[in-house]
C-alpha atoms as a PDB file:
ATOM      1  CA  UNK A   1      95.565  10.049  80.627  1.00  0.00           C
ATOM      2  CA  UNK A   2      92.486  12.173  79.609  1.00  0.00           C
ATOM      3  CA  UNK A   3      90.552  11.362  76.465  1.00  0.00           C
ATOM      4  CA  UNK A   4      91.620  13.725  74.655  1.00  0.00           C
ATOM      5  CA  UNK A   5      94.988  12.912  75.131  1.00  0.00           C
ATOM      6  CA  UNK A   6      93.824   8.956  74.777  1.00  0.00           C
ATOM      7  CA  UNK A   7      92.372   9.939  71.359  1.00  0.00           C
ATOM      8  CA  UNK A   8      95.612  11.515  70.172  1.00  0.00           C
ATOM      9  CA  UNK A   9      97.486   8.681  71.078  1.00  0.00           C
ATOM     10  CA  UNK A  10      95.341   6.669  69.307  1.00  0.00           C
ATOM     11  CA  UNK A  11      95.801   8.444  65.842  1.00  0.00           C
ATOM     12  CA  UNK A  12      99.124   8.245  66.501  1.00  0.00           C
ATOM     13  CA  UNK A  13      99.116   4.323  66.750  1.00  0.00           C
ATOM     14  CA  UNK A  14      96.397   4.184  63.749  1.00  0.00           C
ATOM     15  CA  UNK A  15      99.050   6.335  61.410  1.00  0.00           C
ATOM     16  CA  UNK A  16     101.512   3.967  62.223  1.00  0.00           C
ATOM     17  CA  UNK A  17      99.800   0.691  61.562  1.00  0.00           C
ATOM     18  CA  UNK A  18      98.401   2.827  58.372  1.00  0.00           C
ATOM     19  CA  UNK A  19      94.452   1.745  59.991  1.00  0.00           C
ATOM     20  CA  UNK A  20      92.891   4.450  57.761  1.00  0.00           C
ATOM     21  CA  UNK A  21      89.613   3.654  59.058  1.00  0.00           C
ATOM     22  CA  UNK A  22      90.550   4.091  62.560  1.00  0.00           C
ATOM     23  CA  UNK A  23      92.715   7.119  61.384  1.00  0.00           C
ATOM     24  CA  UNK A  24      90.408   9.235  59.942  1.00  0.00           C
ATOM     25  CA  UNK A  25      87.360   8.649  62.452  1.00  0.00           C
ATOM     26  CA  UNK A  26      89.542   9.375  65.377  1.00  0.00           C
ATOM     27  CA  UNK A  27      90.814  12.436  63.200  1.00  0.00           C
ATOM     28  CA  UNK A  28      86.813  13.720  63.213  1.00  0.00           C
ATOM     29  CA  UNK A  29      86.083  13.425  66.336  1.00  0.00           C
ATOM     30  CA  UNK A  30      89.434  15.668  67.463  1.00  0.00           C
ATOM     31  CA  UNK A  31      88.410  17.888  64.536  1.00  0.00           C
ATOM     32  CA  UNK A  32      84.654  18.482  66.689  1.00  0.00           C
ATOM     33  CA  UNK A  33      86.807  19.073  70.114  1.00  0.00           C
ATOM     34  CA  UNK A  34      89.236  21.119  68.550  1.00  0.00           C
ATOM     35  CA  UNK A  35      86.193  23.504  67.100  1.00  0.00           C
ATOM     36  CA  UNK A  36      84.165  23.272  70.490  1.00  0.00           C
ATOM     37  CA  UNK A  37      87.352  24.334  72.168  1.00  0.00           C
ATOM     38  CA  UNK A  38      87.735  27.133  69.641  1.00  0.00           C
ATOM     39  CA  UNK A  39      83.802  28.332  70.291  1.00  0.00           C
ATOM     40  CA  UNK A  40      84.123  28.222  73.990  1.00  0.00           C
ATOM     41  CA  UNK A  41      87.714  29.571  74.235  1.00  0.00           C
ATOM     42  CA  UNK A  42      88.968  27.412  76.616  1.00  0.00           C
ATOM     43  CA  UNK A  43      90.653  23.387  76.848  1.00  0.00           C
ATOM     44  CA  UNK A  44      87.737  20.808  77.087  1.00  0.00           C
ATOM     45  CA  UNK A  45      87.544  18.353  80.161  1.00  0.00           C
ATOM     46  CA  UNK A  46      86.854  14.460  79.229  1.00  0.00           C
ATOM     47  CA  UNK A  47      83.006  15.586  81.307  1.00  0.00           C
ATOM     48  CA  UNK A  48      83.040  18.069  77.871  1.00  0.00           C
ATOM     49  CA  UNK A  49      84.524  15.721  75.465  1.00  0.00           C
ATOM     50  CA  UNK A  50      82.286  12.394  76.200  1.00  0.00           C
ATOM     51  CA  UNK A  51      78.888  14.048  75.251  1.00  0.00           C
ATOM     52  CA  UNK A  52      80.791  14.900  71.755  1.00  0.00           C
ATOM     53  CA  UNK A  53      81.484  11.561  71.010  1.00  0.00           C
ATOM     54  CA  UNK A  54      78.019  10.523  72.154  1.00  0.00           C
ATOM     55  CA  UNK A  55      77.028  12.602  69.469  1.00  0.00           C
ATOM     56  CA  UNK A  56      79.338  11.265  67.188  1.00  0.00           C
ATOM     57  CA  UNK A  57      78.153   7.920  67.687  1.00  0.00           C
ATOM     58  CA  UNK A  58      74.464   8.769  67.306  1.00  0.00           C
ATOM     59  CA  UNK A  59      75.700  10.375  63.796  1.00  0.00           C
ATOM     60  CA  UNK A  60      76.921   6.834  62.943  1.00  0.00           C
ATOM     61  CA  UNK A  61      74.704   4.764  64.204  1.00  0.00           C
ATOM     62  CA  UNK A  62      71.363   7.079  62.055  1.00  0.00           C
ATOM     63  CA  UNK A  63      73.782   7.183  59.116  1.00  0.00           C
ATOM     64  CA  UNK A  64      73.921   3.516  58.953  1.00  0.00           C
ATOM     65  CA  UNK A  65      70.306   3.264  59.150  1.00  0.00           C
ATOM     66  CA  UNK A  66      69.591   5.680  56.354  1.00  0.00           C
ATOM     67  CA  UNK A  67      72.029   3.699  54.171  1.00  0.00           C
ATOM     68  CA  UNK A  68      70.673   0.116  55.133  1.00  0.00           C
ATOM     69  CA  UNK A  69      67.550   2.093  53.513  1.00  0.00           C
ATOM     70  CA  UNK A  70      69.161   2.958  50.854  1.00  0.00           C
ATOM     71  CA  UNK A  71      70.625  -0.121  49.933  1.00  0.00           C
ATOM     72  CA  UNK A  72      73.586   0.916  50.353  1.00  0.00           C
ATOM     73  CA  UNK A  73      75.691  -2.309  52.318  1.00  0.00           C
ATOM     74  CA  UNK A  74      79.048  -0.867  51.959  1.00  0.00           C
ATOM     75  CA  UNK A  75      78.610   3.150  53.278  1.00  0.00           C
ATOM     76  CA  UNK A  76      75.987   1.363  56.281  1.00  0.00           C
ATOM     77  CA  UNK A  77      79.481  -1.497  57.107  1.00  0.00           C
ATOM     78  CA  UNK A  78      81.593   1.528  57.059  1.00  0.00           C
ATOM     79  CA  UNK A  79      79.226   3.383  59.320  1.00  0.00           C
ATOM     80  CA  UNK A  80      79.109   0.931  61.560  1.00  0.00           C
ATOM     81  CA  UNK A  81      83.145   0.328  62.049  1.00  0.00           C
ATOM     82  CA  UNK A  82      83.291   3.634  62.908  1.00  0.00           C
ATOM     83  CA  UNK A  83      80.383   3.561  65.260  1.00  0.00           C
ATOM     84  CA  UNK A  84      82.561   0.550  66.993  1.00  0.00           C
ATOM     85  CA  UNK A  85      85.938   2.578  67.024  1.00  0.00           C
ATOM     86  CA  UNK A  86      84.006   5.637  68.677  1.00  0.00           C
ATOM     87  CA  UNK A  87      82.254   3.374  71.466  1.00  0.00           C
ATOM     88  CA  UNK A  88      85.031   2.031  72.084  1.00  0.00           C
ATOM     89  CA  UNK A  89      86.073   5.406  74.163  1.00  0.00           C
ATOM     90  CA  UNK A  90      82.575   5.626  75.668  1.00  0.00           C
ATOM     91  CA  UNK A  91      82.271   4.693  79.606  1.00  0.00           C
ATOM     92  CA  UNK A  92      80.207   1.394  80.027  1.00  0.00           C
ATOM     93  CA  UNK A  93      76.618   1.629  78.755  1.00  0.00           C
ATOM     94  CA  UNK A  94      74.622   0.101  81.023  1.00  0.00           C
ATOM     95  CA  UNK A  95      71.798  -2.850  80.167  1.00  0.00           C
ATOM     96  CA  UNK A  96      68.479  -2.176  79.648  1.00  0.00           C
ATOM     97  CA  UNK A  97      67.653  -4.443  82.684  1.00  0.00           C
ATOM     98  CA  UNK A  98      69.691  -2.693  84.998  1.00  0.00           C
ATOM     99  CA  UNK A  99      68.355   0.587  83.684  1.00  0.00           C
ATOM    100  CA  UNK A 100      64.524  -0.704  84.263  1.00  0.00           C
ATOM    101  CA  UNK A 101      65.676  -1.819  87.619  1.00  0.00           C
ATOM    102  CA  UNK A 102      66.957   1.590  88.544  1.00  0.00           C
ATOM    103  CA  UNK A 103      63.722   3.478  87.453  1.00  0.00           C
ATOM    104  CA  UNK A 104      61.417   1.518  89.083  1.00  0.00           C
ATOM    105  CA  UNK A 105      63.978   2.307  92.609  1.00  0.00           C
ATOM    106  CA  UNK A 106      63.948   5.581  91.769  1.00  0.00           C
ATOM    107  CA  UNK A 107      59.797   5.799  91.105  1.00  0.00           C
ATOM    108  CA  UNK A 108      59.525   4.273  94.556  1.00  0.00           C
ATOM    109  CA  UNK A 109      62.057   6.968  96.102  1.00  0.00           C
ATOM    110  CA  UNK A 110      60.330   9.938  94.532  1.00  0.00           C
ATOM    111  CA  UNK A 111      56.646   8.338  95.230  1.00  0.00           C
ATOM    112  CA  UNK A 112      56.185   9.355  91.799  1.00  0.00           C
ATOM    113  CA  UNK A 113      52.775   9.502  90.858  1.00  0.00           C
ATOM    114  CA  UNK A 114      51.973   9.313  86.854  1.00  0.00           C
ATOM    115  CA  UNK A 115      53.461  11.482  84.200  1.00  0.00           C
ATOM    116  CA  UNK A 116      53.096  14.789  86.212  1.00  0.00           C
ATOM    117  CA  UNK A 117      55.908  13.460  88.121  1.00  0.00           C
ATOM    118  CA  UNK A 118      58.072  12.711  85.132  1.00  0.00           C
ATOM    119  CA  UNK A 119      60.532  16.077  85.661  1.00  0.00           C
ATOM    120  CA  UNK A 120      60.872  14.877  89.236  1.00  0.00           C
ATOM    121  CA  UNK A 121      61.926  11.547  88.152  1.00  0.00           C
ATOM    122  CA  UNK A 122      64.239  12.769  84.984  1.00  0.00           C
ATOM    123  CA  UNK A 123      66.108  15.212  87.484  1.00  0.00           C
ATOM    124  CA  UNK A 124      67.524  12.053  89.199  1.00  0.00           C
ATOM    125  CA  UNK A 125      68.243   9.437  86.324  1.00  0.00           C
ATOM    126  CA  UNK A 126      69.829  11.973  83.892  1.00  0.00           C
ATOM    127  CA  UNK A 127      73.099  12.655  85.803  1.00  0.00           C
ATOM    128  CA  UNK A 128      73.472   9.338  87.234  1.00  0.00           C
ATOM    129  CA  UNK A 129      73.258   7.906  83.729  1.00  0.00           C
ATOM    130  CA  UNK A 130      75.472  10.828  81.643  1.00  0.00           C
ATOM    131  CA  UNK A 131      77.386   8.951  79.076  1.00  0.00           C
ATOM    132  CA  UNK A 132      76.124   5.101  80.376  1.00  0.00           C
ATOM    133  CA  UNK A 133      72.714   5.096  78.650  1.00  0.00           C
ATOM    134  CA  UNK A 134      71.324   7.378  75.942  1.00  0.00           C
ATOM    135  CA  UNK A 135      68.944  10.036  77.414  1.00  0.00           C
ATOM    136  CA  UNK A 136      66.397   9.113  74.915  1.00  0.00           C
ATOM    137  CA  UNK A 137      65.986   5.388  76.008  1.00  0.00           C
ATOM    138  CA  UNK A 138      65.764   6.942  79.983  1.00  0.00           C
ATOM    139  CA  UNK A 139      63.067   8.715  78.810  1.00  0.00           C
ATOM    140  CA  UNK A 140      61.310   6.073  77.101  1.00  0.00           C
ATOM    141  CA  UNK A 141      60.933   3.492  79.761  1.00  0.00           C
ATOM    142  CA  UNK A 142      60.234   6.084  82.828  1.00  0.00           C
ATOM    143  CA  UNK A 143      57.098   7.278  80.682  1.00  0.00           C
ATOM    144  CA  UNK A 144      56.466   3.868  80.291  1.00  0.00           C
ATOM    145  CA  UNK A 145      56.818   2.804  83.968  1.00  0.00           C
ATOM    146  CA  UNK A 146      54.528   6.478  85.059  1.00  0.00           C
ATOM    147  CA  UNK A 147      52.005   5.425  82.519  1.00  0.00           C
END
């Protein structure tokens, strides 16, 4: 069963236990496939679909910030339900630990020296970590192990 066709499934079952919630943040994310697949003319792969839903879980996850800001409790709770639902079709993210672990291996591969060696390093984690950690967080601890 592909994502996609996971994700369908899923509104199905959320329509018939009436989980509006679960409905109608399952219902978005289809609604940003559907409209990629209409851009790029063709039927998305789950390789196409997961870095969608990343984004839709980074959308959730700032939104509830900006409304813990605001004060506002019950749009942030709400944010974060749906961030839940949505990660919930996301592979495995991997710990911080492990990810540390990894750099340092590949920094010793590479015989990366400093922050001129960054790309060289990057060009290795990135795809081994698509859709396990968030490419921002890579980034963050490799320039902190090259520094």
């Amino acid at each position: 069963m592909t994502l996609k066709e996971k994700l369908l499934s899923d509104m199905k079952g959320a329509q018939r236990s009436k989980d509006s919630l679960r409905l109608n943040t399952i219902r978005s994310v289809i609604s940003s496939i559907k409209n990629q697949e209409i851009d790029l003319r063709k039927e998305l792969q789950d390789e196409d679909v997961l870095p969608l839903i990343t984004r839709e879980v980074k959308k959730r996850k700032e939104a509830a910030t900006l409304f813990e800001q605001g004060g506002r409790m019950d749009l942030m709770e709400k944010e974060k339900q749906e961030h839940a639902i949505l990660q919930t079709y996301l592979p495995e993210q991997i710990s911080e630990e492990d990810l540390r672990k990894r750099i340092q291996e590949v920094i010793t591969e590479t015989e990366a020296q400093g922050m001129k060696d960054f790309g060289k390093i990057m060009k290795v984690l990135v795809p081994e970590f698509k859709g396990k950690a968030d490419n921002g967080l890579i980034k963050d601890l490799a320039g902190e192990y090259l520094n």
